[in-house]
Protein backbone atom coordinates (compact mmCIF):
# COMPACT_ATOMS: atom_id res chain seq x y z
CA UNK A 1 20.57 44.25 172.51
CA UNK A 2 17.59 45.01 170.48
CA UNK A 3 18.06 44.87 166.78
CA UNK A 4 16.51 47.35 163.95
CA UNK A 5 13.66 45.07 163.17
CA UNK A 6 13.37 43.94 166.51
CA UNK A 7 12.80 47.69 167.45
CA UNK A 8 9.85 47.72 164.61
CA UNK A 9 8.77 44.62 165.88
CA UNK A 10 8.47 46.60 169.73
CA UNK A 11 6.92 49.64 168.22
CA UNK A 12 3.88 47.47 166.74
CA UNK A 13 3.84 45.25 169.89
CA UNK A 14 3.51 49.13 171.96
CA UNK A 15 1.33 50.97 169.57
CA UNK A 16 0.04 48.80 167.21
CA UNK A 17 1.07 48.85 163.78
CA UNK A 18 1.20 51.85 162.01
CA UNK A 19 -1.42 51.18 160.11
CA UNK A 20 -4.03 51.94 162.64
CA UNK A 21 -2.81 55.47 163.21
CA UNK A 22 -2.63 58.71 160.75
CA UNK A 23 0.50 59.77 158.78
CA UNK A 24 1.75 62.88 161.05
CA UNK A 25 2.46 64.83 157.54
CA UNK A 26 -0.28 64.61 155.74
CA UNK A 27 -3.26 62.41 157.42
CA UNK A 28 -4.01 59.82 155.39
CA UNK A 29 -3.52 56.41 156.78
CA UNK A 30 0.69 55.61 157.88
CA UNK A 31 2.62 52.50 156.38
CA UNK A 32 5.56 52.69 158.56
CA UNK A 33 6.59 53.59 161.93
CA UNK A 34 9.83 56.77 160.99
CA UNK A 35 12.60 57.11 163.07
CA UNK A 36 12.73 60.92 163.30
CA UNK A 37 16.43 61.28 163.50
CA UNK A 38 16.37 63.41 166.62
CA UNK A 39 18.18 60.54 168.68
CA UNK A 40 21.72 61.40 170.09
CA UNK A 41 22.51 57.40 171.24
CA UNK A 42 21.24 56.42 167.32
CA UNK A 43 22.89 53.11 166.76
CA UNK A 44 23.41 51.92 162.75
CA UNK A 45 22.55 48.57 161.34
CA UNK A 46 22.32 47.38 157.83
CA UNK A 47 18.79 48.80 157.29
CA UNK A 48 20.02 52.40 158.13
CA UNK A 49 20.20 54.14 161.45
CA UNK A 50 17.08 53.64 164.17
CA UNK A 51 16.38 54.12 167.93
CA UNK A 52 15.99 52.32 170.89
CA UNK A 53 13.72 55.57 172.20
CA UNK A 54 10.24 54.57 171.15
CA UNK A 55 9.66 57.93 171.17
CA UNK A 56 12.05 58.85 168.18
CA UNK A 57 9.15 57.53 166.20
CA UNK A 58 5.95 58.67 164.38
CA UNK A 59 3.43 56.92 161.83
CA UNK A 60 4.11 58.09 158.43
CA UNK A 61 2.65 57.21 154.96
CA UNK A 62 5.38 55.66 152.79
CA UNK A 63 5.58 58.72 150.62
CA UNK A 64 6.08 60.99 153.76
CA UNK A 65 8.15 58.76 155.50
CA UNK A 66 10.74 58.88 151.56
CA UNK A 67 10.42 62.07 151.23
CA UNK A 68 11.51 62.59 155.12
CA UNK A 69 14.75 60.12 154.52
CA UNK A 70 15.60 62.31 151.13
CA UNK A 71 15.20 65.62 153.28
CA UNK A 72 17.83 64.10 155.92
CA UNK A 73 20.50 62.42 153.32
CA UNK A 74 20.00 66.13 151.32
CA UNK A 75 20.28 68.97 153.87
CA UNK A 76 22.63 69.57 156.75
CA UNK A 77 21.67 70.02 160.06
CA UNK A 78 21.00 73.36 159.79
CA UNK A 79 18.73 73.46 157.04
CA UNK A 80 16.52 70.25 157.86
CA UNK A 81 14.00 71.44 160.25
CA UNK A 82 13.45 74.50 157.71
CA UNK A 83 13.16 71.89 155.03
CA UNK A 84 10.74 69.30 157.42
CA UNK A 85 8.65 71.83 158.02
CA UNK A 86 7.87 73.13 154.34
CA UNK A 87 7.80 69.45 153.15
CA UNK A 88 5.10 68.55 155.89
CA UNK A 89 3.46 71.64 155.09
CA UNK A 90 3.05 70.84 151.44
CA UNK A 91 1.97 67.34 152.18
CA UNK A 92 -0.78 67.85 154.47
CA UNK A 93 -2.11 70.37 151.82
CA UNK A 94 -1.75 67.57 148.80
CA UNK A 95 -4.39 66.12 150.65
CA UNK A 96 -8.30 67.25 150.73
CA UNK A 97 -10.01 67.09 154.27
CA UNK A 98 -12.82 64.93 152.32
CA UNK A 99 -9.64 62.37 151.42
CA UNK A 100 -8.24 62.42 154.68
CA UNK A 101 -11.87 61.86 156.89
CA UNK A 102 -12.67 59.33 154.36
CA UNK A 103 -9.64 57.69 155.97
CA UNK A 104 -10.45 58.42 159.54
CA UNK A 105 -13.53 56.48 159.75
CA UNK A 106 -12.08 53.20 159.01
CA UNK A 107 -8.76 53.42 160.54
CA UNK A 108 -10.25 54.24 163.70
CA UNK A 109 -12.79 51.45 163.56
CA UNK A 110 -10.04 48.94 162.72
CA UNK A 111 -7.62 50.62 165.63
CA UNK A 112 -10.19 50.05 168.25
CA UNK A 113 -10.93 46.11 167.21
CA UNK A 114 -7.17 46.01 167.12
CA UNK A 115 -6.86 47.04 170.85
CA UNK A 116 -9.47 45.01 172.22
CA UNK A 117 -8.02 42.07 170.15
CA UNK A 118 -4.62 43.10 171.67
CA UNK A 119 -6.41 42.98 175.18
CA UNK A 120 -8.21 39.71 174.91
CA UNK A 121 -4.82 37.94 173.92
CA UNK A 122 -3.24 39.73 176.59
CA UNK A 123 -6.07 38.47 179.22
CA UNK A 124 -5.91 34.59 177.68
CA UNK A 125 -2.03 34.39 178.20
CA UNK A 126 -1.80 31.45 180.64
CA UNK A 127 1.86 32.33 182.61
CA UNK A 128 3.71 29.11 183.70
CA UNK A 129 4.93 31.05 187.04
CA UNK A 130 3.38 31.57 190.18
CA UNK A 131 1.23 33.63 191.27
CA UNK A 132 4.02 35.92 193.73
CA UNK A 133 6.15 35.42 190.40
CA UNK A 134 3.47 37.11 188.43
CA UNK A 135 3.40 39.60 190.95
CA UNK A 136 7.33 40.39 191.38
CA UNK A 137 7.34 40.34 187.47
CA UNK A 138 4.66 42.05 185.96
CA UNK A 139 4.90 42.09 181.76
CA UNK A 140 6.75 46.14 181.21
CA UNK A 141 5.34 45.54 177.87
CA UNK A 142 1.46 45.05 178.85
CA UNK A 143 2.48 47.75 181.15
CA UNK A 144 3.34 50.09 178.54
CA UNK A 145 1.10 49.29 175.82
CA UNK A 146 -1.54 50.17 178.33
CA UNK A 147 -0.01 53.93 179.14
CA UNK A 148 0.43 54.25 175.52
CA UNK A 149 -3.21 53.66 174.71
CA UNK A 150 -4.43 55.60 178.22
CA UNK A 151 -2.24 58.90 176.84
CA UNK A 152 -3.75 58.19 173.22
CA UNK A 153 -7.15 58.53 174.56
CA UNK A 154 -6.80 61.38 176.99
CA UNK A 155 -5.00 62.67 173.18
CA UNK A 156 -7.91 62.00 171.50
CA UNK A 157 -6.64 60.04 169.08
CA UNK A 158 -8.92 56.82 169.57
């Protein structure tokens, strides 16, 4: 079974840390990857609650990502999307578009060398198996990290 920081671990090994990729709130560059709460099968460990859906997750600043946390420990179900959606709203617009393309430029820059370093290592892996083992067996993580960056592309977002 996949533990909480094992699960961060996956998300960075998928996507690349969240570094490389914009806070969904407010655009500046992301700290952390945030489980979004929005997982029925959400299983608890000592850090808090997370996901095994790598999907349940999006890059957020660390003052995003608190202030999303405090909005689910503070409002009940039926007042947290309301309250998301006005806290998002009044993040992005803390930030000027100067700030926030200042950003852009170098996160992208750094996200690309990222991926090709990600490829190279991926291309230099020696396997000890054969080559019908290699075959049968083909990494679901190499296989998925290159989805991930296909759909981010065809996304635009580098």
């Amino acid at each position: 079974m996949t533990g909480y920081k094992a699960m961060h671990k996956l998300l960075n090994d998928l996507r690349l840390p969240a570094r490389y990729s914009a806070c969904d709130w407010c655009g500046l560059s992301a700290n952390d990857w945030a489980y979004q709460w929005d997982d029925a099968e959400e299983l608890d460990s000592e850090f808090g609650p997370y996901s095994l859906n790598s999907t349940s997750y999006r890059p957020m600043c660390r003052t995003c990502h608190l202030r999303f946390d405090d909005a689910h420990r503070s409002y009940g179900a039926e007042r947290f999307t309301f309250e998301v959606a006005r806290l998002k709203e009044a993040a992005y617009g803390s930030v000027s578009d100067e700030r926030r393309e200042a950003e852009r430029k170098p996160r992208e820059a750094s996200r690309m060398v990222a991926i090709r370093h990600a490829d190279a290592q991926e291309a230099t892996k020696r396997p000890r198996r054969t080559k019908a083992e290699i075959a049968a067996a083909e990494s679901v993580l190499a296989l998925m990290r290159r989805a991930y960056r296909h759909n981010a592309l065809e996304r635009g977002e580098g």
